[in-house]
Protein backbone atom coordinates (compact mmCIF):
# COMPACT_ATOMS: atom_id res chain seq x y z
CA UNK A 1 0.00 0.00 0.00
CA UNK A 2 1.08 3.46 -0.89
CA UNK A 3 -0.79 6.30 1.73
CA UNK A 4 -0.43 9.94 0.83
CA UNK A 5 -0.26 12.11 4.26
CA UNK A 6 -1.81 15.49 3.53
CA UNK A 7 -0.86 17.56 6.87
CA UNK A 8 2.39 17.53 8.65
CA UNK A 9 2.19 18.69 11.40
CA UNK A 10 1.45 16.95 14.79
CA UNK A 11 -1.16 14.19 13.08
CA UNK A 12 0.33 14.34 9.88
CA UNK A 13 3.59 13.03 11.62
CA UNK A 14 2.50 10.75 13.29
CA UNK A 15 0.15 9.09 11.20
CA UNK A 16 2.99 8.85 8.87
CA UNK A 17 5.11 7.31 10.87
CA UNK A 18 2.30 4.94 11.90
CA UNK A 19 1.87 4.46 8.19
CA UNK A 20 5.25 3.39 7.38
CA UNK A 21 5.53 0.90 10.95
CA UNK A 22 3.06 -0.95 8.92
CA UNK A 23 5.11 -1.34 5.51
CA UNK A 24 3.11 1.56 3.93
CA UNK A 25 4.75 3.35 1.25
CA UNK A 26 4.26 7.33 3.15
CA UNK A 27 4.99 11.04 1.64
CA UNK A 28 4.14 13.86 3.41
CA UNK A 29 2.51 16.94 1.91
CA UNK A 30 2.44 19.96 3.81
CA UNK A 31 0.97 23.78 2.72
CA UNK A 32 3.74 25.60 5.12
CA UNK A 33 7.14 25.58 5.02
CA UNK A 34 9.46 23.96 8.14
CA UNK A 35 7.69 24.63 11.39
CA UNK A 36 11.22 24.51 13.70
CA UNK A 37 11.06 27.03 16.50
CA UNK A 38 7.13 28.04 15.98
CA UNK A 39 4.32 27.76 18.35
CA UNK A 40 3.93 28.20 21.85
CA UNK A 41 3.93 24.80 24.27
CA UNK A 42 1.16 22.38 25.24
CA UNK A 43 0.84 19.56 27.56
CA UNK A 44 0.67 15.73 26.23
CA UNK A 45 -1.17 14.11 28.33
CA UNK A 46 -0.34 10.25 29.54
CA UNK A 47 -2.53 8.29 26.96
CA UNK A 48 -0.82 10.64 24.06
CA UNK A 49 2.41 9.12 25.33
CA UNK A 50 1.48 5.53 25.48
CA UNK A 51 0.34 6.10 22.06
CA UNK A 52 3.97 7.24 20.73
CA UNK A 53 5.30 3.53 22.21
CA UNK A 54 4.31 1.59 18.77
CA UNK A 55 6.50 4.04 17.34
CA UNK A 56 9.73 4.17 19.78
CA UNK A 57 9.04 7.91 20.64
CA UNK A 58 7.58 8.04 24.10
CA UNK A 59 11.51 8.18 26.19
CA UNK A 60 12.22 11.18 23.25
CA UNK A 61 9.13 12.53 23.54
CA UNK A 62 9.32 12.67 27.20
CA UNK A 63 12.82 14.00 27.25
CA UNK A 64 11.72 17.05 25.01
CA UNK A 65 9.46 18.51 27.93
CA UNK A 66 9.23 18.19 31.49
CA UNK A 67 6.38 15.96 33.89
CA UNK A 68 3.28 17.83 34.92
CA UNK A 69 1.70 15.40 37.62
CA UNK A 70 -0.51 17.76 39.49
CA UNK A 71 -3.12 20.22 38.77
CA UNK A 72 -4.71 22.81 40.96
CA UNK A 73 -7.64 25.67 40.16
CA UNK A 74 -7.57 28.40 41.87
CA UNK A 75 -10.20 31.73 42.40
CA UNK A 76 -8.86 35.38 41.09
CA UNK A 77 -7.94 35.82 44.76
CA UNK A 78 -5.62 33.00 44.36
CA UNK A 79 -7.13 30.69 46.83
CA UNK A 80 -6.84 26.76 46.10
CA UNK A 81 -10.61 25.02 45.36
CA UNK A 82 -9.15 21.83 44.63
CA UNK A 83 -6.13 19.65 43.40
CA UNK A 84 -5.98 16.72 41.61
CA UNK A 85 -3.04 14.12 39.37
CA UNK A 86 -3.27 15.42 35.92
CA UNK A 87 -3.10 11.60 34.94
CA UNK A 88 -4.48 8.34 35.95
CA UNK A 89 -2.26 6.13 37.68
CA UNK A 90 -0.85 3.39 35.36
CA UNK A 91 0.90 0.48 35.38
CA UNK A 92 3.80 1.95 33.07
CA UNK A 93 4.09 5.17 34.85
CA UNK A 94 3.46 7.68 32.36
CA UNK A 95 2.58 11.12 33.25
CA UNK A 96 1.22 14.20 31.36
CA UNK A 97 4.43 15.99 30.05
CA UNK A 98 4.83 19.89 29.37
CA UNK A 99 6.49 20.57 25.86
CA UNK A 100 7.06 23.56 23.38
CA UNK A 101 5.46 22.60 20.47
CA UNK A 102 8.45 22.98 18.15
CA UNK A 103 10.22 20.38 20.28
CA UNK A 104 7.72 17.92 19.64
CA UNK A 105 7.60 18.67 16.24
CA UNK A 106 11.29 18.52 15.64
CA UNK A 107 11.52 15.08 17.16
CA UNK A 108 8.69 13.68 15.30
CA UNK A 109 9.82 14.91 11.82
CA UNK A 110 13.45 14.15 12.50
CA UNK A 111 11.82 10.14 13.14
CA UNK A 112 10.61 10.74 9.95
CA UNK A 113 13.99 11.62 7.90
CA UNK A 114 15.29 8.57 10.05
CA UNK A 115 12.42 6.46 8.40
CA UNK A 116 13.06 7.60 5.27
CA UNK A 117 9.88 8.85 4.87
CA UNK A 118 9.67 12.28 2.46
CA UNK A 119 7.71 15.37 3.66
CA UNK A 120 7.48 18.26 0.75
CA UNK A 121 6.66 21.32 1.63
CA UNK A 122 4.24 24.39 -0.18
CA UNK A 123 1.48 21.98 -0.97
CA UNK A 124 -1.87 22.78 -0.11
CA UNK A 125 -4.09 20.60 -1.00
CA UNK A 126 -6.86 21.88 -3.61
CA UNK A 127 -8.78 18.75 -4.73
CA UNK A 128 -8.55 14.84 -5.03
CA UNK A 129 -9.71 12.63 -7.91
CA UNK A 130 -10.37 8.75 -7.93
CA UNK A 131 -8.56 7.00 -10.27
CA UNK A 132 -9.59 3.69 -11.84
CA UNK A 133 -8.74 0.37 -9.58
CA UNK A 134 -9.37 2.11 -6.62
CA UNK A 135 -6.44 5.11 -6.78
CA UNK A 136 -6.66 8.32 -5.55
CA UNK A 137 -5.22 11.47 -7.29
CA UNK A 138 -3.84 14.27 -4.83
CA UNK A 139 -3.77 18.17 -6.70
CA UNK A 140 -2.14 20.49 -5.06
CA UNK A 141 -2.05 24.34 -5.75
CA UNK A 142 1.50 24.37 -6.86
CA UNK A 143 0.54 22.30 -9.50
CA UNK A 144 2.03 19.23 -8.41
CA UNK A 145 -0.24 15.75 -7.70
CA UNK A 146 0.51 12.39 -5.97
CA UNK A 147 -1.24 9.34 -6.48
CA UNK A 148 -1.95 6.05 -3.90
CA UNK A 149 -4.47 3.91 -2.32
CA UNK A 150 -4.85 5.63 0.90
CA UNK A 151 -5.41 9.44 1.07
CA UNK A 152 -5.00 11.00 4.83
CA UNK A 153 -6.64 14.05 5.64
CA UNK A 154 -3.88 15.76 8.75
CA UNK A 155 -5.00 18.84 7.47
CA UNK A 156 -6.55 20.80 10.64
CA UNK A 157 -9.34 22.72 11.76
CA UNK A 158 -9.85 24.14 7.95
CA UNK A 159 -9.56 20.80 6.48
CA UNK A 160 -9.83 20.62 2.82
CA UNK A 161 -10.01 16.95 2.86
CA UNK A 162 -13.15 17.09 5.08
CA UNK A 163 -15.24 18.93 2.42
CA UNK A 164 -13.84 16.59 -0.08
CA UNK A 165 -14.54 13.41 2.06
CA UNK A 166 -18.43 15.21 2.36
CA UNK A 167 -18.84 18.73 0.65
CA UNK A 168 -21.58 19.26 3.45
CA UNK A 169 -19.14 18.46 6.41
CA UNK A 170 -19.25 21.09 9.28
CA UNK A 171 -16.85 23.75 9.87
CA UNK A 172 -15.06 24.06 13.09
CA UNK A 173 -16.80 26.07 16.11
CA UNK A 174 -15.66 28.84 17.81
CA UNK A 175 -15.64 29.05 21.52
CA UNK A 176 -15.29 32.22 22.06
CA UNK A 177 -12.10 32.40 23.69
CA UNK A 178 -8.49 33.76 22.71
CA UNK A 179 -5.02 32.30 23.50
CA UNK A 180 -2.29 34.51 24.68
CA UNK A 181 0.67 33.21 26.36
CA UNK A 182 4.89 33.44 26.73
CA UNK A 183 7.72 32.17 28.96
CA UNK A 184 8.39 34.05 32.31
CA UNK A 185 12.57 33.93 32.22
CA UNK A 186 13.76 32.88 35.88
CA UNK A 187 10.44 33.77 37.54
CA UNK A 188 9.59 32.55 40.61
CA UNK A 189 5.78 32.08 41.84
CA UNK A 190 6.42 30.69 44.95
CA UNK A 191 5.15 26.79 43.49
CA UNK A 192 6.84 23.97 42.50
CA UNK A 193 8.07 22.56 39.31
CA UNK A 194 5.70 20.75 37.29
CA UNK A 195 2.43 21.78 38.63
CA UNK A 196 -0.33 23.43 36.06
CA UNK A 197 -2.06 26.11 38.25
CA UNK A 198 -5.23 27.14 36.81
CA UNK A 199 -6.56 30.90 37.96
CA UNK A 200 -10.11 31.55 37.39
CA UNK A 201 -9.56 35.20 36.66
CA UNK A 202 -13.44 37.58 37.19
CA UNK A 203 -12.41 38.45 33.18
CA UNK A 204 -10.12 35.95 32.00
CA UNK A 205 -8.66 32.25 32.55
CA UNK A 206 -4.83 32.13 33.09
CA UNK A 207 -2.70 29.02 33.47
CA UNK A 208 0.77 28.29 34.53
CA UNK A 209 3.50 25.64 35.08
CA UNK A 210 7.02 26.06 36.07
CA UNK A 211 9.66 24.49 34.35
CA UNK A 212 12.80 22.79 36.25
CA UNK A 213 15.28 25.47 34.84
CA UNK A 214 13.39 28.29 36.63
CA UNK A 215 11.00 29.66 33.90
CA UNK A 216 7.75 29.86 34.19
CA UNK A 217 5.41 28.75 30.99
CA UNK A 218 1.82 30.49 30.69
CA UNK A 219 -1.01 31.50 28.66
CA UNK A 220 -4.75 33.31 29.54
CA UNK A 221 -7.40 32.67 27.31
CA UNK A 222 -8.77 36.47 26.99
CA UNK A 223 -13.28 35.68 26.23
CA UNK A 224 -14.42 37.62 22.77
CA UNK A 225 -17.58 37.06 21.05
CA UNK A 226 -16.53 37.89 18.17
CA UNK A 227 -13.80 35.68 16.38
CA UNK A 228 -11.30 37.57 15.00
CA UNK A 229 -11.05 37.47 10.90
CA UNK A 230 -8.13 36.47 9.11
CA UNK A 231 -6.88 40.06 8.48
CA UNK A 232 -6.99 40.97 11.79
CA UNK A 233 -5.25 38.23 13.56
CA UNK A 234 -2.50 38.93 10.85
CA UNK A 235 -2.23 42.66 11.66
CA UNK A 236 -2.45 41.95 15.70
CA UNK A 237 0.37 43.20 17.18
CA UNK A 238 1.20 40.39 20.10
CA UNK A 239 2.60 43.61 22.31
CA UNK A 240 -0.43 45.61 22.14
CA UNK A 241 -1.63 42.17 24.09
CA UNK A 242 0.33 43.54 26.96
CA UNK A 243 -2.12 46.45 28.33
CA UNK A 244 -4.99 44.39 27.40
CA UNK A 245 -4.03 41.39 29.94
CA UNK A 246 -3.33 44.04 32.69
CA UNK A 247 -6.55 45.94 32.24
CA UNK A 248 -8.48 41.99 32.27
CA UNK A 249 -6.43 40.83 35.10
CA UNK A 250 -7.01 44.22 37.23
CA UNK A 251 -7.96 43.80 40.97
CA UNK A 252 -7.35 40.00 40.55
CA UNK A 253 -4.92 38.91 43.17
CA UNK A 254 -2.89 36.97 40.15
CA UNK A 255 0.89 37.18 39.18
CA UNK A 256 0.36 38.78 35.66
CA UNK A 257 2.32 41.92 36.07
CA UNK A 258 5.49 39.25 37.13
CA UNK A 259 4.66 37.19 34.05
CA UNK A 260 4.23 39.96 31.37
CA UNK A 261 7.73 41.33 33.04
CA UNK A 262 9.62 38.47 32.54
CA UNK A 263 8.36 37.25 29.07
CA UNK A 264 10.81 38.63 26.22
CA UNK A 265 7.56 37.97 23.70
CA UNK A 266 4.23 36.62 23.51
CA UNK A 267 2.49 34.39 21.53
CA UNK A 268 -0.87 36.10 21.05
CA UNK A 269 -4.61 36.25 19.90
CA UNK A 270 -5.47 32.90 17.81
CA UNK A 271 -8.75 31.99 18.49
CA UNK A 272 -9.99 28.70 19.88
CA UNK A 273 -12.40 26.09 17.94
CA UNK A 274 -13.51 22.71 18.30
CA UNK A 275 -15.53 20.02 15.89
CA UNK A 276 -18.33 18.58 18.03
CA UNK A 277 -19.39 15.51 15.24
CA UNK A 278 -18.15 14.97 11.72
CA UNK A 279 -20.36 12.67 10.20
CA UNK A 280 -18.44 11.07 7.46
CA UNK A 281 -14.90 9.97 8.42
CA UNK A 282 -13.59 8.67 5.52
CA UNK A 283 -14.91 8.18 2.00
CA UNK A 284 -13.18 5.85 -0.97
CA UNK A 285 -9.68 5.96 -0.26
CA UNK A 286 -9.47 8.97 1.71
CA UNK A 287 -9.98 9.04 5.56
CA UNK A 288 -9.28 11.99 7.87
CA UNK A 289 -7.12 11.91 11.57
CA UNK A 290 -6.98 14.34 14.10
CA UNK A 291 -8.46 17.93 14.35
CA UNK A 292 -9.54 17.62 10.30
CA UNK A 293 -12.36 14.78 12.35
CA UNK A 294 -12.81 15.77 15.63
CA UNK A 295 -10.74 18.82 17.17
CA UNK A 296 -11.20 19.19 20.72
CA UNK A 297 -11.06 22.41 22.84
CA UNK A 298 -7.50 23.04 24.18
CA UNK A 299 -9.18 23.11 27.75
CA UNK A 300 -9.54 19.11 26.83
CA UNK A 301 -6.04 19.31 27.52
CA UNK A 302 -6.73 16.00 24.96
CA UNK A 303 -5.98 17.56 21.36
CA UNK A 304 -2.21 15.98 20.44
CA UNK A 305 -3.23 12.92 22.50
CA UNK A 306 -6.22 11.98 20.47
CA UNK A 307 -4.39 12.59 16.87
CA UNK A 308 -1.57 10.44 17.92
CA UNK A 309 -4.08 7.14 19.22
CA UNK A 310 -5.62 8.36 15.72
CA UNK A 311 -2.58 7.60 13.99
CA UNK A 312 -1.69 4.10 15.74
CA UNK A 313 -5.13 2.83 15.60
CA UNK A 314 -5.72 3.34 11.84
CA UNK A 315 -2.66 2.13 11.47
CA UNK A 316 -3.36 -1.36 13.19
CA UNK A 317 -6.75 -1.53 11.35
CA UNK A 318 -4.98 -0.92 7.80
CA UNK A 319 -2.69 -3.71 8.82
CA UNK A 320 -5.32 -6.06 9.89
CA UNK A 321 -8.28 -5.43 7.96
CA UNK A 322 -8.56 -6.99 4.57
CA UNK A 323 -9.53 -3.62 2.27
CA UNK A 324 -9.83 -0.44 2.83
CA UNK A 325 -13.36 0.40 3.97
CA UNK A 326 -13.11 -2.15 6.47
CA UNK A 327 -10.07 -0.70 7.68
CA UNK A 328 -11.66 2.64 7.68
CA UNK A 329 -14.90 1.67 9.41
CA UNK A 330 -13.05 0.22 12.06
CA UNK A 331 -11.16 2.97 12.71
CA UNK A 332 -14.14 5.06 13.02
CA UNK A 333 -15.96 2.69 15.54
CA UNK A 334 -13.22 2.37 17.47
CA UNK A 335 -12.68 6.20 17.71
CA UNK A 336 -15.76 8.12 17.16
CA UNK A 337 -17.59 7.32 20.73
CA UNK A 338 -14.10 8.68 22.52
CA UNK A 339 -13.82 11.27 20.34
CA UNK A 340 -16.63 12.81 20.18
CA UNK A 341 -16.83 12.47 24.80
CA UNK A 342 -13.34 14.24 24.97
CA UNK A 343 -14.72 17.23 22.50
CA UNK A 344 -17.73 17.57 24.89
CA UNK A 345 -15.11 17.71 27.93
CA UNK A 346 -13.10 20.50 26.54
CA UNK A 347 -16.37 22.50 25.87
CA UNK A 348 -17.62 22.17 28.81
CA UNK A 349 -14.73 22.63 30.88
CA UNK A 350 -14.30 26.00 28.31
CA UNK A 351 -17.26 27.16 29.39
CA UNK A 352 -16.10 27.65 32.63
CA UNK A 353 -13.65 29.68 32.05
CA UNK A 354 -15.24 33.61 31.38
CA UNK A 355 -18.74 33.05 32.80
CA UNK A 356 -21.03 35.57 34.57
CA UNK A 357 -20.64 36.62 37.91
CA UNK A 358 -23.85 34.18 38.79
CA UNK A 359 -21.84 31.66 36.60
CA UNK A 360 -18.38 32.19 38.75
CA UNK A 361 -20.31 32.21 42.28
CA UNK A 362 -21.93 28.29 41.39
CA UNK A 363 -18.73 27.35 39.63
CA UNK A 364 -16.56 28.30 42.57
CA UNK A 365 -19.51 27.39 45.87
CA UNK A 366 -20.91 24.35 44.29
CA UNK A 367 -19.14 22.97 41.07
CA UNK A 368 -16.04 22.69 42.21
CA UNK A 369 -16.41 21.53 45.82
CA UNK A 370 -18.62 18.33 44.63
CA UNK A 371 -15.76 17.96 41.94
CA UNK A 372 -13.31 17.91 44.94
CA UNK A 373 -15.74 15.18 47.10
CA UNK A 374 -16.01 13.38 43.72
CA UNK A 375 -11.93 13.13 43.15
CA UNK A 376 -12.44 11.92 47.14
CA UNK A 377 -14.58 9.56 46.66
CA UNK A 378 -12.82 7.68 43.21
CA UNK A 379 -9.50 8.23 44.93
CA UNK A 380 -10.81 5.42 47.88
CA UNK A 381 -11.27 3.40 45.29
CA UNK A 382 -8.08 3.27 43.74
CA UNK A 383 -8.92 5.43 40.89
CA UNK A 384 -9.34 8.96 39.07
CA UNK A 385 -12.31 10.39 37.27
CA UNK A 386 -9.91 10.73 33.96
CA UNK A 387 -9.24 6.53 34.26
CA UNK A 388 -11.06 5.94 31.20
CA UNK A 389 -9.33 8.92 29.42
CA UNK A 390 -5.18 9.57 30.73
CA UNK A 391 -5.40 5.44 31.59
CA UNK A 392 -6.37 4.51 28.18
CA UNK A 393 -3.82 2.04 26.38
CA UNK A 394 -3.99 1.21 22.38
CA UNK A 395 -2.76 -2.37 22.41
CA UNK A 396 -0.25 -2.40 19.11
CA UNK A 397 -0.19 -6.21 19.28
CA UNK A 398 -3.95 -6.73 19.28
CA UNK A 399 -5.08 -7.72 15.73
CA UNK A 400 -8.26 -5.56 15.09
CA UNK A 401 -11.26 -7.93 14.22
CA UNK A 402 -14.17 -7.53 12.66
């Protein structure tokens, strides 16, 4: 089988590398140039880890970033309303691990030009074509095409591959929230290394972690219901982001005049989305992986994790399905239901972020002290709330049936 990967970026990557584990023939096609030393950082959480194993990244993976065991939440007055393990325990001992996103990139597509596999560059894909016996046709606006059996939509939030797996396929949804963020150089906040601290500000989420060499890694997610256009987001200056965080974060007791100090820049304004249900996954030959199928809110904290058990799982059903559509139908049954739960997390946990003042006086009385008996009562049983979500384990070795 020859697959080509349209998307390389965090999916796109790993899906190839997925692709080629299995004998597949990959190439990578990608509408941006290199991506080294872009983006701002995210946390992979356990089950995105244990689903790099198949592929021999987890130890790399890990080693780009830093463990983030423990999370708190915390009122704009600073106060503590409840702490919990960011993962479920395990048996292999993975935990959720803080990375900048060009790190993770870098080591994924430098497994790729170990593999062999070839990732070009300036190719946005503009429309596919099926081919007799079964072939699909990739155009691309540079002119260029590639053909194969296996088409992979990687492609994102704006997915071209979605409309051309269903013309009438949804558009992403957005959530009404911005992301701002930087790294604090030797700042000290007074908490330890590797715990995300999240600060329900009365105007505006923030969230930190410090890193073992000193710094401090944050981002607020400023509310605005209206998404920004195209146009503007390119002519947003990230410093004029500056005065607007201080005027959202005044008379919270928060350390954002520390944080804006220490940051040299700032990574600022993109707006948020998610894709509650997709209803066709994958359409004669071509099939579509991550956040082109179901992106989840980044308050899932869930987004890289679910592209990269994407990637391994329709993987092991190309390699142990007999054709195609079977390999692609189980893929989706085995996904969608998870999917489609972790995209209704991260919105609702979104929500919570720049409510009312009602919204903020239930979410801080009553929400979040039954969340803190509930993480009581699982933990006297041995578990976590999250068990069926940071626990989960795609079993490589176990051939996919029908």
């Amino acid at each position: 089988m020859d697959a080509i990967v349209v998307g390389g970026g965090l999916a796109g990557a790993t899906t190839a590398l997925a692709l080629h584990r299995i004998g597949a023939d990959v190439s990578v096609h990608e509408a941006a140039g290199p991506a080294e030393g872009l983006g701002a950082w995210l946390t992979l959480a356990a089950n995105g880890l244990d689903a790099l194993a198949p592929l021999g990244l987890t130890e790399e993976v890990g080693a780009a970033g830093f463990a983030t065991p423990r999370m708190t939440m915390r009122t704009a007055a600073g106060r503590e309303l409840v702490a919990f393990d960011s993962s479920a325990p395990r048996p292999d001992g993975l935990q959720a691990t803080s990375t900048r996103r060009a790190d993770l990139y870098a080591v994924l597509h430098g497994a790729l030009a170990r593999s062999g596999v070839p990732v070009h560059h300036g190719r946005r894909l503009r429309d596919a074509e099926h081919l007799p016996g079964g072939r699909v046709r990739a155009h691309f606006g540079d002119g260029t095409t590639a053909e194969g059996d296996l088409l992979v939509g990687a492609d994102g939030l704006r997915s071209r591959t979605r409309t051309i797996v269903d013309p009438a396929a949804p558009a992403a949804r957005y959530t009404g929230l911005l992301n701002v963020g930087g790294y604090a150089r030797n700042t000290d906040l007074g908490r330890p290394p590797g715990v995300m601290d999240f600060w329900f500000g009365r105007r505006c989420f923030l969230g930190t972690v410090a890193s073992p060499d000193g710094d401090v890694w944050w981002f607020a997610n400023p509310p605005s219901a209206q998404e920004p256009t195209r146009a503007e987001l390119a002519a947003d200056d990230p410093e004029a982001w500056r005065p607007r965080l201080r005027e959202l974060f005044a008379g919270d007791d928060l350390p954002v005049e520390a944080l804006l100090a220490a940051s040299d820049r700032l990574f600022a304004g993109w707006p948020t989305h998610d894709l509650p249900r997709v209803p066709t996954w994958h359409r004669d030959g071509v099939v579509l992986v991550g956040d082109a199928v179901h992106a989840a809110s980044p308050a899932s904290g869930q987004g890289a994790a679910m592209a990269f058990e994407d990637a391994v799982t329709l993987a092991r059903c190309l390699r142990d399905r007999a054709t195609l559509t079977e390999a692609c139908t189980a893929y989706e049954t085995l996904r969608r239901r998870r999917v489609q739960a972790v995209v209704r997390r991260g919105k609702r946990t979104g929500d919570t972020k720049a409510p009312g003042p009602v919204g903020r006086w239930a979410r801080d009385r009553v929400a979040m002290p039954l969340f803190a008996r509930h993480l009581a009562r699982t933990a006297r049983r041995g578990a976590t709330p999250d068990d069926w979500l940071t626990g989960h384990h795609v079993d490589w070795d176990e051939p996919v049936r029908a």
